[in-house]
N, C-alpha and C. Protein backbone atom coordinates (compact mmCIF):
# COMPACT_ATOMS: atom_id res chain seq x y z
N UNK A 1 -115.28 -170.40 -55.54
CA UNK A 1 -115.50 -171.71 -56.14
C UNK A 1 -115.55 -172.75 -55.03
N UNK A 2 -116.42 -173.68 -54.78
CA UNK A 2 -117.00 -174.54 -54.11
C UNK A 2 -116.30 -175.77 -54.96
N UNK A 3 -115.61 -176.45 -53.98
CA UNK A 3 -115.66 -178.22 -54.42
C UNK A 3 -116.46 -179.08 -54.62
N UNK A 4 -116.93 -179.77 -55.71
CA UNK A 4 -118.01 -181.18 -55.95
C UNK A 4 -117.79 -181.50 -54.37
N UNK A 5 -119.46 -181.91 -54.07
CA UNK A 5 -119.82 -182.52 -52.97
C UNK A 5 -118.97 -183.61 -52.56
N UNK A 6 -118.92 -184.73 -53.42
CA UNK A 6 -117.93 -186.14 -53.33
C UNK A 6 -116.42 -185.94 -52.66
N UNK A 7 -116.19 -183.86 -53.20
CA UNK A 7 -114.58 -183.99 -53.18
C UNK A 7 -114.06 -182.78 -51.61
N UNK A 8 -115.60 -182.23 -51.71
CA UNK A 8 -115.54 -181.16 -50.15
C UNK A 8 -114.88 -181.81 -48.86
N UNK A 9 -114.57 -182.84 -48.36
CA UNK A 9 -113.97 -182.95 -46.64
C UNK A 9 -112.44 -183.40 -47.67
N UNK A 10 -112.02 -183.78 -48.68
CA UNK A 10 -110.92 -184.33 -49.09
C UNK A 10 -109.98 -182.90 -49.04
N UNK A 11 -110.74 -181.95 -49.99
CA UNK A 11 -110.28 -180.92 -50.38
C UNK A 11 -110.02 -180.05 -48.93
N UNK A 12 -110.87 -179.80 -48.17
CA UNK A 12 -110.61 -179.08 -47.07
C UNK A 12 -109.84 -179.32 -46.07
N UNK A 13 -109.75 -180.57 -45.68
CA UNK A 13 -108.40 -181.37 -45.39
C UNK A 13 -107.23 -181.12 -45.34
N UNK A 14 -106.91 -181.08 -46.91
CA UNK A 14 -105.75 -180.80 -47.80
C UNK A 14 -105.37 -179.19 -47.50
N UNK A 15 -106.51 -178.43 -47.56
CA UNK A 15 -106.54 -176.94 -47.41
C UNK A 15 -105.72 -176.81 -46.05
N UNK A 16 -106.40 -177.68 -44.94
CA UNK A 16 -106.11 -177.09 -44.01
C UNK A 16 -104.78 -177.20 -42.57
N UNK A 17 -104.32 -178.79 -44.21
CA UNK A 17 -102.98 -179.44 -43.62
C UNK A 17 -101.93 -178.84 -43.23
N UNK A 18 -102.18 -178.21 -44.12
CA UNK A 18 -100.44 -176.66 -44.73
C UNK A 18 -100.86 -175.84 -43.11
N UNK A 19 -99.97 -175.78 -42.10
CA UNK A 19 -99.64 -174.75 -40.86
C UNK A 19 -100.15 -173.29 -41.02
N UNK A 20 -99.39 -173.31 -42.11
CA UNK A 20 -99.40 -171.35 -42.98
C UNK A 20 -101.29 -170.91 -43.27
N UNK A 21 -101.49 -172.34 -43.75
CA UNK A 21 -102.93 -171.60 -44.25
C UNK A 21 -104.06 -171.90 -43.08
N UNK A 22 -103.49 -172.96 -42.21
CA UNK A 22 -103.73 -173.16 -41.05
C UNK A 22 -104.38 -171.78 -40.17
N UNK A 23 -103.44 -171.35 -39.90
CA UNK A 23 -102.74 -170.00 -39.20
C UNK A 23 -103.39 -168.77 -39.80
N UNK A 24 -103.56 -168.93 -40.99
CA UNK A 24 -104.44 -167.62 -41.58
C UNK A 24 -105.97 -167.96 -41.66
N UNK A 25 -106.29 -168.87 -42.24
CA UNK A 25 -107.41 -169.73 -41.41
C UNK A 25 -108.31 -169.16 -40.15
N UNK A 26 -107.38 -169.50 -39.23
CA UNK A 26 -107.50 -169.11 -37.81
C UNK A 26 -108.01 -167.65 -38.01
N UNK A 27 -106.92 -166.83 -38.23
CA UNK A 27 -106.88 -165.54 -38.22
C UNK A 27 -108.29 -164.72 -38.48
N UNK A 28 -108.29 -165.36 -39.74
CA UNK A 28 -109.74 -164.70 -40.58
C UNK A 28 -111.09 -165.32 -39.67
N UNK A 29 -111.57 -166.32 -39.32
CA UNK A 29 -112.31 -166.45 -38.07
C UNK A 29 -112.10 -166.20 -37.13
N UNK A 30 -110.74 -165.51 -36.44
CA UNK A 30 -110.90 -164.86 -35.24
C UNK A 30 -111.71 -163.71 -35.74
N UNK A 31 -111.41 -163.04 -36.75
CA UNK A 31 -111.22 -161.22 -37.09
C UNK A 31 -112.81 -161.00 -37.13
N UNK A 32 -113.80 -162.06 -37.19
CA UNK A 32 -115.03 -161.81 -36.81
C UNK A 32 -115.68 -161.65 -37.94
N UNK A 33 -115.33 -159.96 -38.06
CA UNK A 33 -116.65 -158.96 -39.73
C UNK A 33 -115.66 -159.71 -41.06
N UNK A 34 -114.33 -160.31 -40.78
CA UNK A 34 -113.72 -160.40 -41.55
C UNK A 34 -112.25 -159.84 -41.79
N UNK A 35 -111.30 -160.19 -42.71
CA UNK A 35 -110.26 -159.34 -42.43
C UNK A 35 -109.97 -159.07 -43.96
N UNK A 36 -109.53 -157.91 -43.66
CA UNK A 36 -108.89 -157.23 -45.03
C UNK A 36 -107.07 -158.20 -45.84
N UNK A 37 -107.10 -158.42 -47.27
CA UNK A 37 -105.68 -158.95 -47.76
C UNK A 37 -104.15 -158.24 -46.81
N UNK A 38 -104.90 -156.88 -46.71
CA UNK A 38 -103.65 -156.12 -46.04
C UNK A 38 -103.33 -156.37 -45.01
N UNK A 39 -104.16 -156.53 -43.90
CA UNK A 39 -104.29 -156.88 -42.59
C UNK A 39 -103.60 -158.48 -42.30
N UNK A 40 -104.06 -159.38 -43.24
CA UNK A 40 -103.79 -160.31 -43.18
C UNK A 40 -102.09 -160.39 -43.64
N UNK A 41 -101.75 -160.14 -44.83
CA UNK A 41 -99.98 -159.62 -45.54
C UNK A 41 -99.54 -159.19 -43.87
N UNK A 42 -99.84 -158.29 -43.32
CA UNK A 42 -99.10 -157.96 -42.02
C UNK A 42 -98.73 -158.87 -41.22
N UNK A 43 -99.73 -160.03 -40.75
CA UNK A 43 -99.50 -160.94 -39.81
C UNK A 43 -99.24 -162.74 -40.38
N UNK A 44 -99.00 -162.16 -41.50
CA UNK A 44 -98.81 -163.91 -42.58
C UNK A 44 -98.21 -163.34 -43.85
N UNK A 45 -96.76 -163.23 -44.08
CA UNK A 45 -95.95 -163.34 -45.07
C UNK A 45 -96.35 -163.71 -46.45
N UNK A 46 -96.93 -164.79 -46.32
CA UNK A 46 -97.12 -165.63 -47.34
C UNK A 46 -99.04 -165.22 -47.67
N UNK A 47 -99.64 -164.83 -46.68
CA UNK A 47 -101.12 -164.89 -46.73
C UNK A 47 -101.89 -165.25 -48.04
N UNK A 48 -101.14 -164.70 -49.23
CA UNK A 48 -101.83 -164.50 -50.55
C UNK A 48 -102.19 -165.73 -50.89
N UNK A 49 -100.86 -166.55 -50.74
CA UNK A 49 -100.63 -167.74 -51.36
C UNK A 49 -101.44 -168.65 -50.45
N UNK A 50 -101.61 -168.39 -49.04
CA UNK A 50 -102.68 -169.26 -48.49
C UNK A 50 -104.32 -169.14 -48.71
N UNK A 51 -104.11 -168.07 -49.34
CA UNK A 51 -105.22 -167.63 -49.71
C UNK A 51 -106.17 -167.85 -50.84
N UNK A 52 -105.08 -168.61 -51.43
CA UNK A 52 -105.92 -168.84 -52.51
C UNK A 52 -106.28 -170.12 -52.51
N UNK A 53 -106.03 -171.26 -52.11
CA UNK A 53 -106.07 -172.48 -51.76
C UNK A 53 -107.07 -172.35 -50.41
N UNK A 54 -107.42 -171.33 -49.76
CA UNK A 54 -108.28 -171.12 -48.50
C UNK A 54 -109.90 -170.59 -49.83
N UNK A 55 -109.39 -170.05 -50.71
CA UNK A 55 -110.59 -169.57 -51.34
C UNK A 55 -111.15 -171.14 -52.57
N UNK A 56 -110.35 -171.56 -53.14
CA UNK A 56 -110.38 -172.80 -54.25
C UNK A 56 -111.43 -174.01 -52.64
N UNK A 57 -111.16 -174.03 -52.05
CA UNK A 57 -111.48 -174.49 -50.94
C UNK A 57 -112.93 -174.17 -50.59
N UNK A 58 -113.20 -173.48 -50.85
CA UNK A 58 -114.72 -172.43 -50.28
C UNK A 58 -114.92 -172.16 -48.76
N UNK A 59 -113.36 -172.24 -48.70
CA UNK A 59 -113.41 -172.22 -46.80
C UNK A 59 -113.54 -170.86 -46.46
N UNK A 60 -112.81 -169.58 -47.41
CA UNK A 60 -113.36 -168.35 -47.34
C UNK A 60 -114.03 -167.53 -48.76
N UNK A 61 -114.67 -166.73 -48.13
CA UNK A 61 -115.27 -165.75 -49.45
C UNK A 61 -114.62 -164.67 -49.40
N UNK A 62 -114.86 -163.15 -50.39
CA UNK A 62 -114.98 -162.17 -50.44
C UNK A 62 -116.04 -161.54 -50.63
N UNK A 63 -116.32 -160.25 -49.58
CA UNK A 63 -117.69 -159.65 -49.51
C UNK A 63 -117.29 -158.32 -48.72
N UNK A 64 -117.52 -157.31 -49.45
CA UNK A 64 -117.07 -156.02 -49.42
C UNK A 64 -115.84 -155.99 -49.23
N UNK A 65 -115.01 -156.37 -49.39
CA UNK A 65 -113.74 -155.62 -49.74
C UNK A 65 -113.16 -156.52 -48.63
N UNK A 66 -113.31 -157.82 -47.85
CA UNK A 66 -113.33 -158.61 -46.36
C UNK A 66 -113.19 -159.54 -46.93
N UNK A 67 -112.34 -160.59 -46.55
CA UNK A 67 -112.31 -161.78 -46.55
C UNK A 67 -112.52 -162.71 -45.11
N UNK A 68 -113.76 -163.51 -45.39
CA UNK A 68 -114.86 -163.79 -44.28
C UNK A 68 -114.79 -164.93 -44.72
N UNK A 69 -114.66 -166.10 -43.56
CA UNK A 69 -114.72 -167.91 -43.42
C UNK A 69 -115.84 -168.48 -43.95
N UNK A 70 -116.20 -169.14 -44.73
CA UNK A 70 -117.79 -169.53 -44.83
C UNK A 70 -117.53 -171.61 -44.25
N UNK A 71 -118.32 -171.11 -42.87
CA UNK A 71 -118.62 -172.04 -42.17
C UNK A 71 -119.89 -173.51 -43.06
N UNK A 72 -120.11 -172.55 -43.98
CA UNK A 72 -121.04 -173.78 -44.63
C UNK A 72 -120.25 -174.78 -45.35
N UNK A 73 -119.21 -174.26 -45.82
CA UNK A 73 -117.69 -175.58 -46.52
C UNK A 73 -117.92 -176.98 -45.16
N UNK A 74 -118.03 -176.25 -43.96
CA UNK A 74 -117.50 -177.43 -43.37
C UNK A 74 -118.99 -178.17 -43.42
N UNK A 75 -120.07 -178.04 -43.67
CA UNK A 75 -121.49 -178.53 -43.71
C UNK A 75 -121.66 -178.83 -44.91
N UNK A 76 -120.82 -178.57 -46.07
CA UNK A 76 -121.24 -179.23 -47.41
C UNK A 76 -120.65 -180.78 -47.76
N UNK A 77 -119.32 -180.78 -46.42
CA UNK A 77 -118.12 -181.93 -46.25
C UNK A 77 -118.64 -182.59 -45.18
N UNK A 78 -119.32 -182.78 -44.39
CA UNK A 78 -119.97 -183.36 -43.43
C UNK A 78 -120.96 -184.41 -44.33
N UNK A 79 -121.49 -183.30 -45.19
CA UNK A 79 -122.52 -183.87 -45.74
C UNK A 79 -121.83 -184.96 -46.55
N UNK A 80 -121.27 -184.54 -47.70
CA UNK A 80 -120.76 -185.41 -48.29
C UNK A 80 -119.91 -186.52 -48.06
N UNK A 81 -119.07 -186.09 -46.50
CA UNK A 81 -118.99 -187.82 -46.29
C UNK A 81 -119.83 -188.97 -45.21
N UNK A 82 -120.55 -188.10 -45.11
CA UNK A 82 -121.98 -189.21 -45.03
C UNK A 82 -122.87 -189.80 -46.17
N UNK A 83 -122.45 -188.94 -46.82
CA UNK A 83 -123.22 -189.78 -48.00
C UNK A 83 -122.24 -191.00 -48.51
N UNK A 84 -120.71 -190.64 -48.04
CA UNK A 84 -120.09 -191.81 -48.60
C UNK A 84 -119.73 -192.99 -47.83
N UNK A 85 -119.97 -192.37 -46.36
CA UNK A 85 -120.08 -193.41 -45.19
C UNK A 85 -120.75 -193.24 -44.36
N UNK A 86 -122.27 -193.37 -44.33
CA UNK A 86 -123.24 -193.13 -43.21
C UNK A 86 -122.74 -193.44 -42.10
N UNK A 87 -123.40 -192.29 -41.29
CA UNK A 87 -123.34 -193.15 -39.52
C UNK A 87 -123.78 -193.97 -39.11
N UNK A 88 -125.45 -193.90 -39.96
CA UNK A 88 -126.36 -194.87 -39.43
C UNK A 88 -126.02 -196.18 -40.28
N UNK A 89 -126.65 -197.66 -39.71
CA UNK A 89 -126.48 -198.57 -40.60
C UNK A 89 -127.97 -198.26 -41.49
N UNK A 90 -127.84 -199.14 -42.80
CA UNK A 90 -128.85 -199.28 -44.04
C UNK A 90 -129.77 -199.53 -43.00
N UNK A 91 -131.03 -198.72 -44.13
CA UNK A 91 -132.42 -198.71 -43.35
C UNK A 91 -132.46 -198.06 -42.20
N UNK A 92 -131.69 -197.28 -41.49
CA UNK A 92 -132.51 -196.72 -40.33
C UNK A 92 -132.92 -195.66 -40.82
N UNK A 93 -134.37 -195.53 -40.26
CA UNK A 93 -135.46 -194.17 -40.60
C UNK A 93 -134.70 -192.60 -40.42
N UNK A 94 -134.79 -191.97 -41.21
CA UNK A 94 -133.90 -190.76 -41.61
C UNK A 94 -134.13 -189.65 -40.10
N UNK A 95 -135.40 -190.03 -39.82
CA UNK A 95 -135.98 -189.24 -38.24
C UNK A 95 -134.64 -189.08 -37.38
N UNK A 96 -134.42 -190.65 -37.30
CA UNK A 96 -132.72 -190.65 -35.99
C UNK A 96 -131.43 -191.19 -36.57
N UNK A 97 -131.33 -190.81 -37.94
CA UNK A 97 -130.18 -191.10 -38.35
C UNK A 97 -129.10 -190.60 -37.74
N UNK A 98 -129.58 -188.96 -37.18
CA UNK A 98 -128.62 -188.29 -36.39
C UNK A 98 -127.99 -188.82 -35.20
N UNK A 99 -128.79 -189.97 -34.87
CA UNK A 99 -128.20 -190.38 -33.20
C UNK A 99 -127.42 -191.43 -33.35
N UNK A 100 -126.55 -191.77 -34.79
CA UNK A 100 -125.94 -192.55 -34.50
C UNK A 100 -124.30 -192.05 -35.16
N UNK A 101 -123.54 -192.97 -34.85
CA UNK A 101 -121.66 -192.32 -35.23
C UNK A 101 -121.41 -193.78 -35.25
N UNK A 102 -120.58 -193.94 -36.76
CA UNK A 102 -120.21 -195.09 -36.69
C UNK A 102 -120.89 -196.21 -36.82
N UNK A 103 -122.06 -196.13 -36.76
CA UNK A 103 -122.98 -197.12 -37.36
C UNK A 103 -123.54 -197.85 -35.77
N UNK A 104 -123.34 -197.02 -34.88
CA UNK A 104 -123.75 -196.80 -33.63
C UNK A 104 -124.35 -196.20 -32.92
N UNK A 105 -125.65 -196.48 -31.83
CA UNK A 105 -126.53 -195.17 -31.13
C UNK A 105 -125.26 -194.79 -30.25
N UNK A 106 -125.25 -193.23 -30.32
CA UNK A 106 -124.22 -192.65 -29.30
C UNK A 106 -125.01 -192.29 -28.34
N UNK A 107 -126.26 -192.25 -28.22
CA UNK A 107 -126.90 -191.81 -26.72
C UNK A 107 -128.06 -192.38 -26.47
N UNK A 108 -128.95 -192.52 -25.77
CA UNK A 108 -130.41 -193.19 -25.44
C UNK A 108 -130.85 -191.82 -25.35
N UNK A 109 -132.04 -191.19 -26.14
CA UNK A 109 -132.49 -189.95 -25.99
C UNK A 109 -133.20 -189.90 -24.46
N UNK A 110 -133.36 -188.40 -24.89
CA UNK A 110 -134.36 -188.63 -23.26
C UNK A 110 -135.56 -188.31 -23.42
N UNK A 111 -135.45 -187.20 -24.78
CA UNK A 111 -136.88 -186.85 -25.29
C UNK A 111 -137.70 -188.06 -25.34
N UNK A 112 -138.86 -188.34 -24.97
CA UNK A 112 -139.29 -189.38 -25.32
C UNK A 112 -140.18 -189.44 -26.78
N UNK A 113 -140.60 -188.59 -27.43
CA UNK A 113 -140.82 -188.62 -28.59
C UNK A 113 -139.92 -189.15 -29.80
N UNK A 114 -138.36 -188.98 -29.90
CA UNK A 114 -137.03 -189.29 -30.08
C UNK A 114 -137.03 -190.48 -29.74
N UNK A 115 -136.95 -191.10 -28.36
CA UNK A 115 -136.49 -192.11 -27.86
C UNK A 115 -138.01 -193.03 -28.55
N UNK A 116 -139.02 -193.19 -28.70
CA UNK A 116 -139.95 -193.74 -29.53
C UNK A 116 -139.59 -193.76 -30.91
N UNK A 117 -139.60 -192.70 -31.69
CA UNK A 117 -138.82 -192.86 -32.68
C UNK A 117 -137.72 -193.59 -33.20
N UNK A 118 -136.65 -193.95 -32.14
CA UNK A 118 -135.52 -194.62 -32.27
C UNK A 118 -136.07 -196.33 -32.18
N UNK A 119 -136.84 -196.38 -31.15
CA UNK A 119 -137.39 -197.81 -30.50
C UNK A 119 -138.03 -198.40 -31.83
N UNK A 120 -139.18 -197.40 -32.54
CA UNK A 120 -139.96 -198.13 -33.39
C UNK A 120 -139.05 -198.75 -34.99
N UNK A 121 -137.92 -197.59 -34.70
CA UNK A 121 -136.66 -198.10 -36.00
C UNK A 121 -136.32 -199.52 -35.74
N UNK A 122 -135.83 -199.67 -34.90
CA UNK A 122 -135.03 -200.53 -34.04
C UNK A 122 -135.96 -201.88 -34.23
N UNK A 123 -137.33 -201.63 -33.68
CA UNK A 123 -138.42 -202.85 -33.94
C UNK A 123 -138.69 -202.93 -35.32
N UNK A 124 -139.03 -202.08 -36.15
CA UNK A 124 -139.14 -202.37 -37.68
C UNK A 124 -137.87 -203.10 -38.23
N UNK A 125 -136.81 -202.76 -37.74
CA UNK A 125 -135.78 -203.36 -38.71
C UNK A 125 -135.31 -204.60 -38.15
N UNK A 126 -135.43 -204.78 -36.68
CA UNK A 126 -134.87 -206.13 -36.02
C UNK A 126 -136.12 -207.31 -35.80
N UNK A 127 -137.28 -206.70 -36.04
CA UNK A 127 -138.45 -207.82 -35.31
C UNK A 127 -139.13 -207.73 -36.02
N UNK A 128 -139.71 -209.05 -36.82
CA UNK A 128 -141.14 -209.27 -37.22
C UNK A 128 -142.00 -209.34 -36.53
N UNK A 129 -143.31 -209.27 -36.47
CA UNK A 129 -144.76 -209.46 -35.90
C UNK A 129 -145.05 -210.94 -35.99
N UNK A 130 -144.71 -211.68 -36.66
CA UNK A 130 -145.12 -213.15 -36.72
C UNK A 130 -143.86 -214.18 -36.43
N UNK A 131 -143.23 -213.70 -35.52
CA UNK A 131 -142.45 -214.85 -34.60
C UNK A 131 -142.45 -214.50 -33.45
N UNK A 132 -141.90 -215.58 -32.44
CA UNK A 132 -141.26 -215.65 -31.31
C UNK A 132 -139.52 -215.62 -30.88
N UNK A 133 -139.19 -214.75 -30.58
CA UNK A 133 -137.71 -214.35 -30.03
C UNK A 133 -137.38 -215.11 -28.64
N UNK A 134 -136.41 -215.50 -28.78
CA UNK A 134 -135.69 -215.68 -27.25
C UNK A 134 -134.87 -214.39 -27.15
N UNK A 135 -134.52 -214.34 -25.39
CA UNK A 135 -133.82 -213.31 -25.26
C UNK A 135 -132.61 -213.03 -25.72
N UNK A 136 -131.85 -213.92 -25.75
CA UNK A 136 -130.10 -213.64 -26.71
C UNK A 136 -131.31 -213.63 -28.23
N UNK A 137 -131.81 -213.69 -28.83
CA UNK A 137 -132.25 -213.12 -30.44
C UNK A 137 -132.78 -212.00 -30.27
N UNK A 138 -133.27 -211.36 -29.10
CA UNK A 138 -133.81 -209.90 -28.95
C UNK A 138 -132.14 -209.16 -28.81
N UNK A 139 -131.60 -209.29 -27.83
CA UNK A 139 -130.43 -208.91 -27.33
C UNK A 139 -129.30 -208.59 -28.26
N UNK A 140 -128.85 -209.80 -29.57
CA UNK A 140 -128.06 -209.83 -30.18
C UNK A 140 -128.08 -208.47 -31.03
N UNK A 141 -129.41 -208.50 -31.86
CA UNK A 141 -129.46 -207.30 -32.52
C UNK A 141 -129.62 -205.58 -32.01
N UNK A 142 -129.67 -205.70 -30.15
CA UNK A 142 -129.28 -204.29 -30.22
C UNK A 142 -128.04 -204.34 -29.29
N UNK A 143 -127.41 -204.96 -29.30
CA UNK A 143 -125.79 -205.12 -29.06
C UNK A 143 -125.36 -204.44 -30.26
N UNK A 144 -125.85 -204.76 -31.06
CA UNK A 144 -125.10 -204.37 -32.04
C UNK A 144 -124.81 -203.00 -32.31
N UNK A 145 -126.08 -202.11 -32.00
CA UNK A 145 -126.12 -200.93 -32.26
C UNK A 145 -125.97 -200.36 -31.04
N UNK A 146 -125.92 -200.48 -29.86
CA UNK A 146 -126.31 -199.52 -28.45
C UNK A 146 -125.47 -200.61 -27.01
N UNK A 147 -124.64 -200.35 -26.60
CA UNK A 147 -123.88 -200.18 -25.66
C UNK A 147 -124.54 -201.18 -24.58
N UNK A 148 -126.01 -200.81 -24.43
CA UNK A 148 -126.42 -201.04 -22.96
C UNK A 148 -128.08 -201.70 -24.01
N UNK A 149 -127.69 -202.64 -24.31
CA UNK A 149 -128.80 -203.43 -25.06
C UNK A 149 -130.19 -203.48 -24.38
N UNK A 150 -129.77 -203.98 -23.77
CA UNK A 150 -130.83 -204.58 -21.68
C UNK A 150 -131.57 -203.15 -21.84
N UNK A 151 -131.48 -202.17 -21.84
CA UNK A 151 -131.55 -200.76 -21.51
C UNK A 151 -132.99 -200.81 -22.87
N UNK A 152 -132.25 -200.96 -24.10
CA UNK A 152 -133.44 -200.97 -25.15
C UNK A 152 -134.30 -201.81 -24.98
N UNK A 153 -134.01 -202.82 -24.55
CA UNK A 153 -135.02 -204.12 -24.46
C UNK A 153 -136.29 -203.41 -23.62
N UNK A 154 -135.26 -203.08 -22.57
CA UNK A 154 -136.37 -202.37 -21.51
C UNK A 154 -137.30 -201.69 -22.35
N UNK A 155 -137.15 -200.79 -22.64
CA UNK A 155 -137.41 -199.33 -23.52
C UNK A 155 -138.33 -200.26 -24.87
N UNK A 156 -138.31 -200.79 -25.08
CA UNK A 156 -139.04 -201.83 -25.98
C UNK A 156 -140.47 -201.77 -25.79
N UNK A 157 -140.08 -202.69 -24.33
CA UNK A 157 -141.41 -203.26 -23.90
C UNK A 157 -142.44 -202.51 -22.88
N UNK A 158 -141.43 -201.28 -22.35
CA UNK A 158 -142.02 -200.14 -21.60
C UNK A 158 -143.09 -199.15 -22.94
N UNK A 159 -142.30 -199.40 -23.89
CA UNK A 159 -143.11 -198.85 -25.37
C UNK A 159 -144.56 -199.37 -26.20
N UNK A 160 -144.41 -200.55 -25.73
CA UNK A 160 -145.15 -201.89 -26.25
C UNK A 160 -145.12 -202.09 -27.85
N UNK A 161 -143.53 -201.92 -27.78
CA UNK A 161 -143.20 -202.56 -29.23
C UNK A 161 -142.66 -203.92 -29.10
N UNK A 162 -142.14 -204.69 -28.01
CA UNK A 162 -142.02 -205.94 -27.66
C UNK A 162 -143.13 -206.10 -26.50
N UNK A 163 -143.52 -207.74 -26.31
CA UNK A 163 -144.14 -208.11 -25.25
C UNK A 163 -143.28 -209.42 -24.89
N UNK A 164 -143.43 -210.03 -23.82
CA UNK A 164 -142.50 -210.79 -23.40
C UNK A 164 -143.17 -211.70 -22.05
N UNK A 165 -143.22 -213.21 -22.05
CA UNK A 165 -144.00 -213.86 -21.12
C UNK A 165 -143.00 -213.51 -20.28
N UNK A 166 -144.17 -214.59 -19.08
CA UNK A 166 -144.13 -214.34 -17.62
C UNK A 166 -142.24 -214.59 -17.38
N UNK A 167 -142.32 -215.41 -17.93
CA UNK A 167 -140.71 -215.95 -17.51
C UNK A 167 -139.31 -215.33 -18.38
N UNK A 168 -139.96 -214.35 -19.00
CA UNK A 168 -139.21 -213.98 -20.19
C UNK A 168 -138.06 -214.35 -21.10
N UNK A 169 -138.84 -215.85 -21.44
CA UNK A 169 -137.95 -216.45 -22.12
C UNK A 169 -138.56 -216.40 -23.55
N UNK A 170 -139.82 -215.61 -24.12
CA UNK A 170 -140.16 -215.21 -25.10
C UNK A 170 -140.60 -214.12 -25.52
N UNK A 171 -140.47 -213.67 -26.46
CA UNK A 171 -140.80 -212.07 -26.99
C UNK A 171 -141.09 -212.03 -28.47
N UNK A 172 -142.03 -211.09 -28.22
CA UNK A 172 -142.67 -211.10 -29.45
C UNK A 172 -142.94 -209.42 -30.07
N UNK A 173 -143.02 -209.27 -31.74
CA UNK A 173 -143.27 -208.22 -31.90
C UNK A 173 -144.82 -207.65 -31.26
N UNK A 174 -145.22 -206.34 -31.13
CA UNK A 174 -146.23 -205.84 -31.22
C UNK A 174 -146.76 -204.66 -31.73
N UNK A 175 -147.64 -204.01 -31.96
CA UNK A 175 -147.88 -203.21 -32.43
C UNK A 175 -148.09 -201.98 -31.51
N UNK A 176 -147.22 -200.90 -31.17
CA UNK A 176 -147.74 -199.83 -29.96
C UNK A 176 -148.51 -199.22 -30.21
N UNK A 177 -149.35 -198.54 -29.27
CA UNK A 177 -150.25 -197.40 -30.17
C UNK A 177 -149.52 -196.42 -30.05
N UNK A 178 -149.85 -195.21 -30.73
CA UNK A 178 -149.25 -193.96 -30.85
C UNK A 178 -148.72 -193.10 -29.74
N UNK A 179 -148.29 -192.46 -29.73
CA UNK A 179 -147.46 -191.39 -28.89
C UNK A 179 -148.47 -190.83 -28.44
């Protein structure tokens, strides 16, 4: 039995607070193909009883006669608490939602296909096409998201999703061409 999506990282949590079930936990992902109830009774007293709260959990299965970890519990709880607290902030394009934690870019890609991808989010959601920016109004909004702002700005206009006069005291959206 699998926990409602909403209730998977709460529940597994809880599963995995208790030392005892902790510890058997462990055990049964060391044991690899899996470990047998008996095997387990030998090296955990209590095993049964962790066991069943390890199974209500969907943290392990049974499959041939083995009790085997199912690593997808922890991918059904990932999931679900992103759905209840994204990483990314609202509106960023689902492409690089992954690159952010906290509602923050955790890295400047290097791929540059990625790193375009991220840039053109970044310009769709922070810059219109029909104004003029000063540099603290370019700046402010990727402070917000990325560490080393200056760095995107760059990456902007190296993209030609911003353009920016001689003196660069203005910037403007643009349209890049394609990759």
């Amino acid at each position: 039995m699998t926990a409602p999506l909403n209730d998977a990282s709460h529940i597994i949590v809880k599963a995995l607070a208790d030392p005892e079930r902790l510890r058997v936990f462990a055990d049964i992902v060391l044991a690899g193909p899996g470990a047998s109830v008996t095997e387990l009774r030998t090296r955990h007293p209590r095993a049964e009883k962790a066991l069943h709260r390890l199974f209500e959990s969907g943290l392990v299965t049974r499959e041939d006669g083995r009790i085997r970890a199912a690593p997808e519990a922890f991918k059904t709880a990932a999931a679900a608490a992103r759905e209840a607290r994204p990483d990314a902030p609202p509106g960023v394009s689902p492409e690089v939602a992954h690159l952010y934690a906290n509602g923050r870019i955790t890295v400047r890609p290097v791929n540059r296909r990625t790193r375009v991808a991220l840039l053109r989010d970044l310009a769709d959601r922070h810059f219109a096409f029909d104004r003029v920016y000063t540099e603290h109004e370019v700046n402010e909004p990727l402070a917000a998201e990325f560490e080393d702002p200056l760095q995107l700005r760059r990456d902007l206009i190296d993209e030609l999703l911003l353009e920016r006069n001689r003196d660069g005291s203005e910037y403007r959206r643009r349209e890049a061409p394609p990759i």
